[in-house]
PDB file of N, CA and C in Angstrom:
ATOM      1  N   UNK A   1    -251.956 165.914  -0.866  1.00  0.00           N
ATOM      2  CA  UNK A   1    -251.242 165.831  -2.116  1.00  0.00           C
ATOM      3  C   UNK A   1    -250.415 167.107  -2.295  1.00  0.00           C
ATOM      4  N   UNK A   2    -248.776 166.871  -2.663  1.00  0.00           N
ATOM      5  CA  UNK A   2    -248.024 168.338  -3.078  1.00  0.00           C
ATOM      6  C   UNK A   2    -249.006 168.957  -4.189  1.00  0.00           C
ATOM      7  N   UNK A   3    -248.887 169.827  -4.273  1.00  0.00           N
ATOM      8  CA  UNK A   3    -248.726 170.581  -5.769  1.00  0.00           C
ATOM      9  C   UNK A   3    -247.511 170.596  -6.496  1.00  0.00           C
ATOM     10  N   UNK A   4    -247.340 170.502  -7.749  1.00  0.00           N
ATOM     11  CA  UNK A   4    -246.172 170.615  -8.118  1.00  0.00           C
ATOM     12  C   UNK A   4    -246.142 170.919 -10.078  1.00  0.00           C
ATOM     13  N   UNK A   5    -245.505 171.517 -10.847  1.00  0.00           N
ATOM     14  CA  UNK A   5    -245.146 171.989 -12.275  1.00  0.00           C
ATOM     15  C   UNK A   5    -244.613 170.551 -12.833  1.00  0.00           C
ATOM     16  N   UNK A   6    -245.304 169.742 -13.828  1.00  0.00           N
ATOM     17  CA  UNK A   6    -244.829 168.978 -14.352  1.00  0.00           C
ATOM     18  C   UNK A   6    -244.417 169.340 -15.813  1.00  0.00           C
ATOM     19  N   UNK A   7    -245.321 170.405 -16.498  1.00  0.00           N
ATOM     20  CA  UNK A   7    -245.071 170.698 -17.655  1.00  0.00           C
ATOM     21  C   UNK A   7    -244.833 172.774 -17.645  1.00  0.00           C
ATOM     22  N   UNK A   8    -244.160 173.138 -18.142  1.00  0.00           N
ATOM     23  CA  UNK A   8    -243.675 174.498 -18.099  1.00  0.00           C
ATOM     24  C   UNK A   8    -243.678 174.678 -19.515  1.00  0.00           C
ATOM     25  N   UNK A   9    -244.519 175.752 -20.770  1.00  0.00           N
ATOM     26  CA  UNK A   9    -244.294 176.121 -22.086  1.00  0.00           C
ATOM     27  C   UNK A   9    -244.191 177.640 -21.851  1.00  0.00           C
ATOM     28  N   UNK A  10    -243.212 177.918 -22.756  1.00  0.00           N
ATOM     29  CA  UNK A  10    -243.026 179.222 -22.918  1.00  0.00           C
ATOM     30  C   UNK A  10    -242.812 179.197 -24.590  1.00  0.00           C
ATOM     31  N   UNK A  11    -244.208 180.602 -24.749  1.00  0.00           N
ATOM     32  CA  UNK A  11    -243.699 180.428 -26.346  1.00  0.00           C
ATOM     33  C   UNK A  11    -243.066 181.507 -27.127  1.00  0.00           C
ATOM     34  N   UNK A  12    -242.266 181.829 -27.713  1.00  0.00           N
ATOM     35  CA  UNK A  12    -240.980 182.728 -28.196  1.00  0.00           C
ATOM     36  C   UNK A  12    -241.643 182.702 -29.552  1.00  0.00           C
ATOM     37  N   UNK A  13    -240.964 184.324 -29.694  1.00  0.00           N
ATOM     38  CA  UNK A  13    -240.478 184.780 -31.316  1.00  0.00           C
ATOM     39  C   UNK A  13    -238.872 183.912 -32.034  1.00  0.00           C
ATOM     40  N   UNK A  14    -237.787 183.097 -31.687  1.00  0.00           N
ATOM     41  CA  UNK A  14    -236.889 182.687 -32.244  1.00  0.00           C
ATOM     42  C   UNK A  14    -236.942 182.089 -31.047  1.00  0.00           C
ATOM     43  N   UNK A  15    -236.867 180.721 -31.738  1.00  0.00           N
ATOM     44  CA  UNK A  15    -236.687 179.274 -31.336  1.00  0.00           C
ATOM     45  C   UNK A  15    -235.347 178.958 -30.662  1.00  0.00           C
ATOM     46  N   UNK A  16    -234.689 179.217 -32.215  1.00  0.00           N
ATOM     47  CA  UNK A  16    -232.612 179.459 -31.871  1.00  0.00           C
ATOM     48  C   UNK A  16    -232.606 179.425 -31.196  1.00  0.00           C
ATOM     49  N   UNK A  17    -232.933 181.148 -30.590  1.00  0.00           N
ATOM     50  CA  UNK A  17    -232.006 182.023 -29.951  1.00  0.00           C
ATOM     51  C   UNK A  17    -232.606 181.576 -28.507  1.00  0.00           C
ATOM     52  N   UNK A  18    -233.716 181.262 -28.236  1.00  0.00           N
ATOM     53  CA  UNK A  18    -234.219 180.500 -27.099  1.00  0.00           C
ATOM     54  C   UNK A  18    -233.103 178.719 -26.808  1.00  0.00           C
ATOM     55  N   UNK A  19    -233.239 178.402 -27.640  1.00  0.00           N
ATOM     56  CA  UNK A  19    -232.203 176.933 -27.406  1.00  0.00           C
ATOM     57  C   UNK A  19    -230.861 177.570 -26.949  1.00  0.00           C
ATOM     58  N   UNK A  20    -230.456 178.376 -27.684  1.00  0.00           N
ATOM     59  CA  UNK A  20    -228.990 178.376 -27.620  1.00  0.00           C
ATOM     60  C   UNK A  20    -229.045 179.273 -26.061  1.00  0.00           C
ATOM     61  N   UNK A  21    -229.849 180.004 -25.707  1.00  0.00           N
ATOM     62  CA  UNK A  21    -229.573 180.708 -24.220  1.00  0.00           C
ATOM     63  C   UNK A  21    -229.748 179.965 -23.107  1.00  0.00           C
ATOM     64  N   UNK A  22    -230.454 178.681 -22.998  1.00  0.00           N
ATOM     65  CA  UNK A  22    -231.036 177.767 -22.094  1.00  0.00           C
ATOM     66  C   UNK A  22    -230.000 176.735 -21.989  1.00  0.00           C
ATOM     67  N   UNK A  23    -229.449 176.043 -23.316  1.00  0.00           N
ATOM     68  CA  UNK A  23    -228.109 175.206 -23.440  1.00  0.00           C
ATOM     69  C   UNK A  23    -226.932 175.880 -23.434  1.00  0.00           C
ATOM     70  N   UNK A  24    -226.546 176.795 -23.432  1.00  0.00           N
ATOM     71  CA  UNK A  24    -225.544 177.367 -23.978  1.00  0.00           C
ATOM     72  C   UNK A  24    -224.969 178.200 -22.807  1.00  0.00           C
ATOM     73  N   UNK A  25    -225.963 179.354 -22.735  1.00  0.00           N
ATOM     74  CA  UNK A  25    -225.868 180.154 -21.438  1.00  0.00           C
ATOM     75  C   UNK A  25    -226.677 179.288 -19.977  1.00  0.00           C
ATOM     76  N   UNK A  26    -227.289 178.787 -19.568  1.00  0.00           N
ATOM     77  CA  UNK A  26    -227.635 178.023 -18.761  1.00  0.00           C
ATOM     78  C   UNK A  26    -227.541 176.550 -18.108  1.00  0.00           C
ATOM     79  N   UNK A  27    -227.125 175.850 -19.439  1.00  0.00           N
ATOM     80  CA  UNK A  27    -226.046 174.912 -19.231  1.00  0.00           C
ATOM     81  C   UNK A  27    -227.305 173.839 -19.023  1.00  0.00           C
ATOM     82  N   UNK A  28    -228.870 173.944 -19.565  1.00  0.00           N
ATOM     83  CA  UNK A  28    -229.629 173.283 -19.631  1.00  0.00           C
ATOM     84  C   UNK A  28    -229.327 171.875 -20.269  1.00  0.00           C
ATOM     85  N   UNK A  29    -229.396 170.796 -20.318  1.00  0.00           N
ATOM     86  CA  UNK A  29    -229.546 169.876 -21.490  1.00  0.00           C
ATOM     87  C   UNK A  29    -230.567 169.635 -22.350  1.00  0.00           C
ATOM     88  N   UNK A  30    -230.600 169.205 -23.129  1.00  0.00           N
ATOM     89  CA  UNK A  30    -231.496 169.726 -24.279  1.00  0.00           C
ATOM     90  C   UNK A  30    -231.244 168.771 -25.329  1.00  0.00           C
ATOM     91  N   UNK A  31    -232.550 168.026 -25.707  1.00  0.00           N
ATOM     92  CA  UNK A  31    -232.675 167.060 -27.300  1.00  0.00           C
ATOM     93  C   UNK A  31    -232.736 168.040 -28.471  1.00  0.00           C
ATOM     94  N   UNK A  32    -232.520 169.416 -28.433  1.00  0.00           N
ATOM     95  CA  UNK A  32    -232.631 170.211 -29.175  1.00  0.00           C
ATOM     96  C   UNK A  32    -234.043 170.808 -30.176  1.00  0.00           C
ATOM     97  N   UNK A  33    -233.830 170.664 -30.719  1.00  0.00           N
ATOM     98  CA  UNK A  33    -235.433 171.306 -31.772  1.00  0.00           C
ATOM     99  C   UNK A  33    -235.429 170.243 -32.460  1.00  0.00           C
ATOM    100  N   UNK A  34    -236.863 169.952 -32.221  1.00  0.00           N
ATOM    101  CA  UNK A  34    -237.705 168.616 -32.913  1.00  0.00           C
ATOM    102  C   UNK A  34    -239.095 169.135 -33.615  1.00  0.00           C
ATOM    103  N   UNK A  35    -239.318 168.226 -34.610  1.00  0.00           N
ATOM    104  CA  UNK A  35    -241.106 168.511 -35.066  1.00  0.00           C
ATOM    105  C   UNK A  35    -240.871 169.700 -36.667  1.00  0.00           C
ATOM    106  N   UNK A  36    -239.687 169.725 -36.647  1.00  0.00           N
ATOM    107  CA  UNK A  36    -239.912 170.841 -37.957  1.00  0.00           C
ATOM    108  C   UNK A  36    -240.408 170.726 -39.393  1.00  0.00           C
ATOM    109  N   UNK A  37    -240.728 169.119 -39.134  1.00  0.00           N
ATOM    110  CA  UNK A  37    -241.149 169.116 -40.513  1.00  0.00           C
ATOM    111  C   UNK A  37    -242.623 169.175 -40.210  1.00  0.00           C
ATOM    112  N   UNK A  38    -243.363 169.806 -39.353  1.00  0.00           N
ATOM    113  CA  UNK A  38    -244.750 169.847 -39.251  1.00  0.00           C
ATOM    114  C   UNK A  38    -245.399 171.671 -39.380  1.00  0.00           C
ATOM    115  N   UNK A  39    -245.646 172.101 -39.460  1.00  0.00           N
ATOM    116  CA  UNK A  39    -246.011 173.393 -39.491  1.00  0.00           C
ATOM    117  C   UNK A  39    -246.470 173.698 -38.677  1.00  0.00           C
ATOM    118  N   UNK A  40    -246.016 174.850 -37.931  1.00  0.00           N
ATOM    119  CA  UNK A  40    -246.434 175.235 -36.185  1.00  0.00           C
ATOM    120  C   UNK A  40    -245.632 174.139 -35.350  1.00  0.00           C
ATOM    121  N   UNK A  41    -245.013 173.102 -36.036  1.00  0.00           N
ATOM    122  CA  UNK A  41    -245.095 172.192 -35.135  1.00  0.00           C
ATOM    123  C   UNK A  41    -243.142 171.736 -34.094  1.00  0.00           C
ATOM    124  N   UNK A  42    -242.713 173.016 -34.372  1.00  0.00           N
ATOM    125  CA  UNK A  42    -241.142 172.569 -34.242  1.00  0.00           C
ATOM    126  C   UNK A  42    -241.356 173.254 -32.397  1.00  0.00           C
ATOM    127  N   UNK A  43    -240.802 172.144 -31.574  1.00  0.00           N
ATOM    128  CA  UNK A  43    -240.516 172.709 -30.044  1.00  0.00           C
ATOM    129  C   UNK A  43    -238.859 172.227 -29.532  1.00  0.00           C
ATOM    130  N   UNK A  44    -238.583 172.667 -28.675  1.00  0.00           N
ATOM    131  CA  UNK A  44    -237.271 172.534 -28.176  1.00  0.00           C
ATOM    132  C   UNK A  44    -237.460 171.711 -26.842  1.00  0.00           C
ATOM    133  N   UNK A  45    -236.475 170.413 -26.508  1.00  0.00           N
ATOM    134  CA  UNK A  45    -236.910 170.181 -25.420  1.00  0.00           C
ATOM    135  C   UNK A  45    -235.334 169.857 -24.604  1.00  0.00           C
TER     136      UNK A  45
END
């Protein structure tokens, strides 16, 4: 069996400024920031 990374979290002080460097500067695609109406609960994907 490979090994292989299916899930990768990294967790940040500013959300933003994390979206906007990954889409923006990296040219990632991105559903953007979801979950904010939950507390603790907003992630970027």
């Amino acid at each position: 069996m490979k090994a292989r990374i299916t899930v990768l979290t990294l967790g940040v002080d500013d959300l933003q400024a994390s979206l906007k460097f990954y889409r923006d500067g990296l040219g990632l695609p991105t559903e953007g920031i979801i979950g904010r109406e939950f507390e603790h609960g907003a992630v970027a994907f």
